[in-house]
C-alpha atoms as a PDB file:
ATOM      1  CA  UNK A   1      -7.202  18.256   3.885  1.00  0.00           C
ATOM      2  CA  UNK A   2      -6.688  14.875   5.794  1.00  0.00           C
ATOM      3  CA  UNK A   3      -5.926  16.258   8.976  1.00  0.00           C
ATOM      4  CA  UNK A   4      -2.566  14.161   9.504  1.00  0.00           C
ATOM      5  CA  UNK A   5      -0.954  17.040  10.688  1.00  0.00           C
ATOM      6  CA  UNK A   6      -2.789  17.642  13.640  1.00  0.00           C
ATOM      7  CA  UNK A   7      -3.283  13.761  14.652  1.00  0.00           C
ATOM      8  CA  UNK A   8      -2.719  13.915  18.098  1.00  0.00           C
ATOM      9  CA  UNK A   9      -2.013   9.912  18.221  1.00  0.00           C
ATOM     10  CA  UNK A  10       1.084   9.255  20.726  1.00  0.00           C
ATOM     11  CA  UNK A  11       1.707   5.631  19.649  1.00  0.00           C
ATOM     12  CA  UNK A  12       3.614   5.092  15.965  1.00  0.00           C
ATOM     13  CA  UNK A  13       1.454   2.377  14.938  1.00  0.00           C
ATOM     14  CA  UNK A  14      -2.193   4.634  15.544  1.00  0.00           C
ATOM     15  CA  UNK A  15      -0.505   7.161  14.028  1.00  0.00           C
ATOM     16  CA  UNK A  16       0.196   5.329  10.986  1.00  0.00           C
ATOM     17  CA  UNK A  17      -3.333   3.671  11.121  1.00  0.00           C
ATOM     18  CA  UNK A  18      -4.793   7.022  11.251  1.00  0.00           C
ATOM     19  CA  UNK A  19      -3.066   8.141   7.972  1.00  0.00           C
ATOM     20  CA  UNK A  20      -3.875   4.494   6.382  1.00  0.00           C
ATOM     21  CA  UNK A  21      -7.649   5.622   6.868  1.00  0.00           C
ATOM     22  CA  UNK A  22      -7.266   8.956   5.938  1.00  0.00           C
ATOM     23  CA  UNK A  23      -5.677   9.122   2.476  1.00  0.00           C
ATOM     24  CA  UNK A  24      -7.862   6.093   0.885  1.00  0.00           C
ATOM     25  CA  UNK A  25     -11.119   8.909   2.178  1.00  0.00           C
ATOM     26  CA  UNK A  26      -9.519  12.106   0.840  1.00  0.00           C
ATOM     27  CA  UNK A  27      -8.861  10.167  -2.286  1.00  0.00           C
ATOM     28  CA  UNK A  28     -12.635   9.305  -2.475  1.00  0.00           C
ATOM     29  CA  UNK A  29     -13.591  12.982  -1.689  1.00  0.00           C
ATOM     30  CA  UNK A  30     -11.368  13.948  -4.762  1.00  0.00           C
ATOM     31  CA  UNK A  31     -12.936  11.337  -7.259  1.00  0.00           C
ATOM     32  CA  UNK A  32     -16.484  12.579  -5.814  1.00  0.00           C
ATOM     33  CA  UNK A  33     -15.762  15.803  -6.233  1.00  0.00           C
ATOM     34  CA  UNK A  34     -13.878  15.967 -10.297  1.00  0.00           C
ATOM     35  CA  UNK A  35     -16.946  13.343 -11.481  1.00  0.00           C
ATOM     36  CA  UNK A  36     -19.416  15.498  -9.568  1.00  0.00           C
ATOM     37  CA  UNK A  37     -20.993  12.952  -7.453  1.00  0.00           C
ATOM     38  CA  UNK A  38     -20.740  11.576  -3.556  1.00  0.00           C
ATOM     39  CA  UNK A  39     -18.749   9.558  -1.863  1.00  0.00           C
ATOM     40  CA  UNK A  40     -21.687   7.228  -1.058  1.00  0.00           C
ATOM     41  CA  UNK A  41     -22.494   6.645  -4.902  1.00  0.00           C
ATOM     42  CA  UNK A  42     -18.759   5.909  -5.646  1.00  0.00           C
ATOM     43  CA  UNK A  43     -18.383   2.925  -2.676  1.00  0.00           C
ATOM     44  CA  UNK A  44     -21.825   1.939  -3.467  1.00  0.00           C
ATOM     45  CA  UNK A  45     -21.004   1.460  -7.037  1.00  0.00           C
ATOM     46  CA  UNK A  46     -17.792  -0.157  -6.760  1.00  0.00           C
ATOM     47  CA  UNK A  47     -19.257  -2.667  -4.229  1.00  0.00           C
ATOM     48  CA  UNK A  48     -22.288  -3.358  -7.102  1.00  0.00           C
ATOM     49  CA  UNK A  49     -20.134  -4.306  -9.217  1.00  0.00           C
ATOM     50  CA  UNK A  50     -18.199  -6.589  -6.933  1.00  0.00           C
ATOM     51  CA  UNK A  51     -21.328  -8.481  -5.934  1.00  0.00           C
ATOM     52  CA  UNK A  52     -22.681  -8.935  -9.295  1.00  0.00           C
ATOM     53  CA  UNK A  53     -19.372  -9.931 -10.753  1.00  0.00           C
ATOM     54  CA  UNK A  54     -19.244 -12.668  -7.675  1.00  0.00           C
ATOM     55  CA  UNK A  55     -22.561 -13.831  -7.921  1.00  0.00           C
ATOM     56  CA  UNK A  56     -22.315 -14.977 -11.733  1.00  0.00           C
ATOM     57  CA  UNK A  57     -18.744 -16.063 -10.994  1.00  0.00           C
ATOM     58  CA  UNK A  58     -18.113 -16.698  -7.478  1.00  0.00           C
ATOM     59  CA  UNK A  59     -14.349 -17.075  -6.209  1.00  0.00           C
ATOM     60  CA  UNK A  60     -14.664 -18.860  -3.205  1.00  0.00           C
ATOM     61  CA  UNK A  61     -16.807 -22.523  -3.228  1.00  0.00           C
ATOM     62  CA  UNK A  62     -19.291 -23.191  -0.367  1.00  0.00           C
ATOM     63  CA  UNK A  63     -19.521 -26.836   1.022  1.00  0.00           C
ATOM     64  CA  UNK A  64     -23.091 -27.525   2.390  1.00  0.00           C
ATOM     65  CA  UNK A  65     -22.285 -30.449   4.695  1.00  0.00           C
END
């Protein structure tokens, strides 16, 4: 349950920010919950992998001036 129904937000764009934020976390609760884990260990993991994959190749260059 997201609680979008009861979002008591008055202006059209919080409203819509509020159910931006809230499906991408319900989502997470679902994958936690069918592979038996937490939330934590699912973001941590996915950011891991993300760091590692940009250290050995990074995307971005950095000028040292």
């Amino acid at each position: 349950m997201t609680e979008i129904e009861s979002c008591q937000c008055r202006a059209d764009r919080i409203q819509r920010n509020h159910i931006a934020r809230a499906l991408p976390a319900q989502s997470a609760e679902d994958l936690a919950y069918q592979g038996r884990t937490t939330v934590y260990q699912i973001k941590h993991g996915s950011l891991r992998e993300y760091l590692t994959e940009q250290l050995k190749n990074p995307t971005a260059r950095m000028v040292i001036a």
